[in-house]
Protein backbone atom coordinates (compact mmCIF):
# COMPACT_ATOMS: atom_id res chain seq x y z
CA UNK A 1 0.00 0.00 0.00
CA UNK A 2 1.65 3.27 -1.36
CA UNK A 3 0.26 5.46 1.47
CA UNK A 4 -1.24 3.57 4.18
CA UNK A 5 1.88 1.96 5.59
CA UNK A 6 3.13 -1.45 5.44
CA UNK A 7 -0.46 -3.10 7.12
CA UNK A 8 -0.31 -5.90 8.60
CA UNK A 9 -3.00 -8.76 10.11
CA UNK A 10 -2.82 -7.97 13.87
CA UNK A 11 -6.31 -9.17 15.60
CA UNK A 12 -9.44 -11.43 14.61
CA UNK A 13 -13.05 -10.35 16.53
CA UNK A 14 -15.04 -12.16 16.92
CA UNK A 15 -18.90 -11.64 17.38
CA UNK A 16 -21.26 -13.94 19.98
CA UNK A 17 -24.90 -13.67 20.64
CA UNK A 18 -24.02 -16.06 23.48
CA UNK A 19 -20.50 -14.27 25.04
CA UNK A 20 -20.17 -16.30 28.05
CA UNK A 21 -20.86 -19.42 25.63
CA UNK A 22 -18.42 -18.57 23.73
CA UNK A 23 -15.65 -17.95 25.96
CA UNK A 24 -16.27 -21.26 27.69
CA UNK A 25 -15.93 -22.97 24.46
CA UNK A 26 -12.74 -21.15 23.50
CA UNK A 27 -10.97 -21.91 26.69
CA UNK A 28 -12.27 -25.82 26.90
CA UNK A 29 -11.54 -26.55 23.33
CA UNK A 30 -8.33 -24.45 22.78
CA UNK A 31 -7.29 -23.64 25.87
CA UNK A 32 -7.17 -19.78 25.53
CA UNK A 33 -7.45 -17.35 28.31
CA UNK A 34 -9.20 -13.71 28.38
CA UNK A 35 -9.21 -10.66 30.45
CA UNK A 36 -12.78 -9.03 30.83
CA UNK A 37 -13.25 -5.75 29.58
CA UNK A 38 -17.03 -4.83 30.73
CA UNK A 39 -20.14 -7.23 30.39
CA UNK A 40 -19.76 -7.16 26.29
CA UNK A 41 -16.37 -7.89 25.42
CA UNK A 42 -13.29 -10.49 25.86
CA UNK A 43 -9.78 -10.17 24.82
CA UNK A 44 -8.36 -13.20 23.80
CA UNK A 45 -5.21 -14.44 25.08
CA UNK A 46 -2.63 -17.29 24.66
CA UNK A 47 -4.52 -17.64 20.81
CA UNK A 48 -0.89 -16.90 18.53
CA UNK A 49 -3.02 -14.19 17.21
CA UNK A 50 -4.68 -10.98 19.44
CA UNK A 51 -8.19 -11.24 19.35
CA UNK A 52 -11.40 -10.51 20.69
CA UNK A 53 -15.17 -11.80 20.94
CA UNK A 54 -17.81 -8.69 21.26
CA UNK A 55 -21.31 -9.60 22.38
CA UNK A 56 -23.72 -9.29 19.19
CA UNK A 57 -27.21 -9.33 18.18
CA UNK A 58 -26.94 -11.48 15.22
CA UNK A 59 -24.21 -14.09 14.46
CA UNK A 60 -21.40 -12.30 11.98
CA UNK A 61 -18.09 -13.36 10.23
CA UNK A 62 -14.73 -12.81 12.56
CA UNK A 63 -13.84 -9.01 11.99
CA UNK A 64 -9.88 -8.96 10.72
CA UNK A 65 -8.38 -6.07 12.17
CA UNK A 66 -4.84 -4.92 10.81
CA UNK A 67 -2.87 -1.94 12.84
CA UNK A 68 -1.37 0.96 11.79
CA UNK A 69 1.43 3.78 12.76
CA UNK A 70 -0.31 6.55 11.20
CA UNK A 71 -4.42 5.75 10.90
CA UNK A 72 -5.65 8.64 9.43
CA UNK A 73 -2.81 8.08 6.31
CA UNK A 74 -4.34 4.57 6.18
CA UNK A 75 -8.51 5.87 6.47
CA UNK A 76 -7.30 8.08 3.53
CA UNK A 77 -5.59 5.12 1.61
CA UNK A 78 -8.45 3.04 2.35
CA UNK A 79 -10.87 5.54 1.22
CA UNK A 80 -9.31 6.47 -1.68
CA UNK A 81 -8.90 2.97 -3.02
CA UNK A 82 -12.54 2.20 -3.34
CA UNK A 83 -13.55 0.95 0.70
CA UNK A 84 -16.64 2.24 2.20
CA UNK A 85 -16.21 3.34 5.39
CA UNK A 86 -18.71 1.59 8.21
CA UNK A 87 -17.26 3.48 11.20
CA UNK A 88 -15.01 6.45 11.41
CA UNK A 89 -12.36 6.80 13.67
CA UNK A 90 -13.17 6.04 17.40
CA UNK A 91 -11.88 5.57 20.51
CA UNK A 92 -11.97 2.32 22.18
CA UNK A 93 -10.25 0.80 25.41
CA UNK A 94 -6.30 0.45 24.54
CA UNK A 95 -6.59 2.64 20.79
CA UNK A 96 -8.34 4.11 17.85
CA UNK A 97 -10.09 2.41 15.01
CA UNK A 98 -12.34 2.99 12.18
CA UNK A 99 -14.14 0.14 10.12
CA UNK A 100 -14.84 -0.81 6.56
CA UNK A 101 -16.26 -3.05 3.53
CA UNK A 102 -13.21 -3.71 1.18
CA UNK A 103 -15.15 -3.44 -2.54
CA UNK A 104 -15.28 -7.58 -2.24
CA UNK A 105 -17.67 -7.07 0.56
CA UNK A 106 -15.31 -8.11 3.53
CA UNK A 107 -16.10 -6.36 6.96
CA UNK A 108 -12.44 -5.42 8.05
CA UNK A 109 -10.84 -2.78 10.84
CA UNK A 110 -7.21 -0.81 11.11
CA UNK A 111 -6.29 0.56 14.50
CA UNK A 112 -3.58 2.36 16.30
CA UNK A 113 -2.11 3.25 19.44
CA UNK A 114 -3.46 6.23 21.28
């Protein structure tokens, strides 16, 4: 990516209309840990990968989430090569991120440090 940075797969989110479900399965079946971070959302740990599982309404595809140095640089790459963008930049426990459809209809994510 010309102006976006050298992006890179960094966490997989997962979605749950049964969280607690979930989680047990995880941890039974692949022995992965989590810390708690409010009544809606897990971070995964011990998984290779970081990753998450966010309580949901309806079941969804795992969200791939890449980071960046500079996120607005990669919003504007993103943007400019044809995404549409779901969420705008927000703040969230631990960084920023914003959220889009790639033009193949993949939900994805970038984020960055504070």
């Amino acid at each position: 990516m010309s102006d976006g940075g050298n992006l890179k797969i960094d966490y997989v989110e997962f979605s749950s209309t049964q969280l607690e479900s979930t989680e047990s399965f995880f941890a039974k079946a692949f022995g992965w840990g989590f810390v708690e971070y409010g009544p809606d959302y897990r971070d995964i740990r011990e998984a290779g990968l970081g990753g998450g599982i966010a309580r949901s309404d309806a079941p969804a595809a795992p969200l791939i989430v890449l980071k960046a140095d500079d996120l607005e640089k990669a919003l504007d790459t993103v943007r400019a090569t044809g995404a549409e963008i779901t969420k705008e930049i927000f703040d969230f426990p631990g960084g920023r991120r914003f959220e889009f459809r790639e033009p193949g209809g993949t939900m994805m994510a970038i984020w960055s440090d504070p």
